[in-house]
Protein backbone atom coordinates (compact mmCIF):
# COMPACT_ATOMS: atom_id res chain seq x y z
CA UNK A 1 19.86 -8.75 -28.16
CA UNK A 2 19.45 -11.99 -25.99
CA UNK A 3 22.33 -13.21 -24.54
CA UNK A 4 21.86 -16.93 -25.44
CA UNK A 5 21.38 -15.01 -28.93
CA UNK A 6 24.91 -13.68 -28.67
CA UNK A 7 27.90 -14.66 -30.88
CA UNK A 8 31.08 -15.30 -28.66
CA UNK A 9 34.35 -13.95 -29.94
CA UNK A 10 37.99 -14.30 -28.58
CA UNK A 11 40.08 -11.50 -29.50
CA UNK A 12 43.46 -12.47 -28.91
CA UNK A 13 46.08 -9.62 -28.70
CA UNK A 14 49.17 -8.34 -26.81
CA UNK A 15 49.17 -4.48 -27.45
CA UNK A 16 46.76 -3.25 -24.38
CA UNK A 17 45.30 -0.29 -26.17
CA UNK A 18 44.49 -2.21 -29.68
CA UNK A 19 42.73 -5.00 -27.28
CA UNK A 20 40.74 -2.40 -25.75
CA UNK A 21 39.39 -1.04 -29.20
CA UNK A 22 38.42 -4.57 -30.83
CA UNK A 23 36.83 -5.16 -27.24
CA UNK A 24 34.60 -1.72 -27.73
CA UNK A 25 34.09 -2.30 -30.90
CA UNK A 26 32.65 -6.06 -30.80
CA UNK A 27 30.56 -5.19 -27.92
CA UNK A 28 29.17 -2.23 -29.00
CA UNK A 29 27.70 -4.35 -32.65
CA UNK A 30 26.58 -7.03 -29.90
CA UNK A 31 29.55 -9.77 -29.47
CA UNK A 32 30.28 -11.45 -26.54
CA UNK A 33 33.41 -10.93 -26.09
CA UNK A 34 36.24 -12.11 -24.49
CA UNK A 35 40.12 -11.13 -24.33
CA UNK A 36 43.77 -12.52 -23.92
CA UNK A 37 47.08 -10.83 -24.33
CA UNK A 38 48.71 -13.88 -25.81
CA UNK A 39 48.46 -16.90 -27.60
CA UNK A 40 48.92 -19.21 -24.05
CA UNK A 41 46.52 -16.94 -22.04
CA UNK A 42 43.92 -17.44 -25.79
CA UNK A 43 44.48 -21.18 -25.68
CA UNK A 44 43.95 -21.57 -22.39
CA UNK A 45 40.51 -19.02 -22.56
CA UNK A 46 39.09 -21.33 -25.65
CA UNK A 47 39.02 -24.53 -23.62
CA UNK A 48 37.67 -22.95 -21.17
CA UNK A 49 35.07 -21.65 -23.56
CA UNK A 50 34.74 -22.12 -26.71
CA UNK A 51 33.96 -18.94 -28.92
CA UNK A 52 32.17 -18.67 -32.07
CA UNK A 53 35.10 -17.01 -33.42
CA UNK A 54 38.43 -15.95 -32.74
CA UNK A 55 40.45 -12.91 -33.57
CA UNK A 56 43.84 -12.81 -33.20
CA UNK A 57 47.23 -10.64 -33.94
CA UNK A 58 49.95 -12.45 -36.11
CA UNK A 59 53.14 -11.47 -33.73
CA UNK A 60 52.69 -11.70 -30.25
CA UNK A 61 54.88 -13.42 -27.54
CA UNK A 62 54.98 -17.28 -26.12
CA UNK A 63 52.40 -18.39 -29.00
CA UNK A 64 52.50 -16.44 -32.43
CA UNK A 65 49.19 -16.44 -34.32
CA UNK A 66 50.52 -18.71 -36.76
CA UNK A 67 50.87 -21.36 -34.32
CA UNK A 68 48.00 -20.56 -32.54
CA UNK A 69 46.02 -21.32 -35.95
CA UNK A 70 48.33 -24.57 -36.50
CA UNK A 71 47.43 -25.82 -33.25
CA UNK A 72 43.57 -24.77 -33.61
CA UNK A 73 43.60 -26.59 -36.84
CA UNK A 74 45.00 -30.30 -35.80
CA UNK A 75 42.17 -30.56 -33.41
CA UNK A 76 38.78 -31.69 -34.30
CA UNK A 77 37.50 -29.76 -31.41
CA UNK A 78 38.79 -26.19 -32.61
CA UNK A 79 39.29 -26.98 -35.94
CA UNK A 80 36.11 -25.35 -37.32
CA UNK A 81 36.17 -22.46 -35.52
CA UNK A 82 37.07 -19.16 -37.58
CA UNK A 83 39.95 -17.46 -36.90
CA UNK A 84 40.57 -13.51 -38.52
CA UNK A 85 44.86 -13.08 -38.10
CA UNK A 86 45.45 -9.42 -37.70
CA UNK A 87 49.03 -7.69 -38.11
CA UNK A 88 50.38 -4.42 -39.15
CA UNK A 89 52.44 -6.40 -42.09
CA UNK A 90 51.02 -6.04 -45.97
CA UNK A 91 53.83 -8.20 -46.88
CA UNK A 92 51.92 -11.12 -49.57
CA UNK A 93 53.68 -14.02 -48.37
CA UNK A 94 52.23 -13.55 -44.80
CA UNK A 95 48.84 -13.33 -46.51
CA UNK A 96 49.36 -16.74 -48.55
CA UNK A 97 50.86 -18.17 -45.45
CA UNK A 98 47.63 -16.72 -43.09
CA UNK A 99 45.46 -18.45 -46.07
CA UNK A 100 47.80 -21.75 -45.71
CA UNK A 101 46.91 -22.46 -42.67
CA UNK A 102 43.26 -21.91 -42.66
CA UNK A 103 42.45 -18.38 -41.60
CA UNK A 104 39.59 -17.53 -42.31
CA UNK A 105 40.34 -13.95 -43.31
CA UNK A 106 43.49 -11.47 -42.49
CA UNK A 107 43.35 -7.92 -41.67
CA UNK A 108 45.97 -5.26 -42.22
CA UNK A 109 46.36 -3.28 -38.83
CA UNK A 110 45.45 -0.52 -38.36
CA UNK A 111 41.93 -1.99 -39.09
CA UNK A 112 38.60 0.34 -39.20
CA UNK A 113 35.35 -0.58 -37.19
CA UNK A 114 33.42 -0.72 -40.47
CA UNK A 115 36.30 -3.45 -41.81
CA UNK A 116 36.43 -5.28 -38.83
CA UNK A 117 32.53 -5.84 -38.06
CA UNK A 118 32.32 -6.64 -42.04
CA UNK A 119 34.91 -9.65 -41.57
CA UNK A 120 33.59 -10.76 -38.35
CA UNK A 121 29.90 -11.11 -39.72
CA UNK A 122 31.19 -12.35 -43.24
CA UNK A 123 33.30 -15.08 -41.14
CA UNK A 124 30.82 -15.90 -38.67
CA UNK A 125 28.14 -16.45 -41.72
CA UNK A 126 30.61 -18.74 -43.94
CA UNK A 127 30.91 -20.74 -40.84
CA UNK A 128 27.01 -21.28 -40.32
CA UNK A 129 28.47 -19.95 -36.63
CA UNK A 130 26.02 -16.66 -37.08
CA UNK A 131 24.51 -16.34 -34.59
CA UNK A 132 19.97 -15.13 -34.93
């Protein structure tokens, strides 16, 4: 694939190992991808560049998704860009709270490639953010 051609994701995530998979796992199905271990360290990658789409764990330290998406969401700069919340809860009300703010979908940790690529694609298409 050509790398103009290339959708850019942000997958924002504290747990080293987990990082390391979505990383693989985006790359290998032809994302761009780049990573942060926290909310501050994704904020701070996003201006620097925005991605197409961002993925990013619910409970993490400094910046918790939830904020994150708040934040993402006031601005008309960042405000259309997809986000995909990921956390090892199942508990509804985090769901309806995820949906609140404006994710644009919420995955149950731990997440399989197949479930993962099918969100990011479905997102990325919703958005008119797919990339040709």
């Amino acid at each position: 694939m050509d790398q103009k051609n290339k959708n850019r994701i942000l997958v924002i995530e504290d747990d080293e190992y987990f990082r390391f998979l979505l990383r693989m796992h985006l790359t290998q199905a032809g994302y761009e991808v780049r990573v942060a271990e926290d909310g501050v360290d994704g904020g701070k990658a996003l201006l620097a560049q925005p991605p197409d789409l961002i993925l990013s764990d619910l409970n993490m330290p400094f910046l918790n998704g939830f904020d994150l998406l708040a934040l993402l969401k006031q601005d008309a700069a960042t405000a259309s860009i997809p986000v995909i919340l990921l956390t090892g809860s199942r508990d509804n009300d985090v769901l309806a709270k995820a949906m609140a703010l404006g994710a644009a979908d919420f995955l149950a940790k731990p997440v399989t490639q197949d479930d993962l690529l099918s969100s990011v694609e479905s997102c990325l298409r919703r958005s008119g953010r797919l990339a040709q």
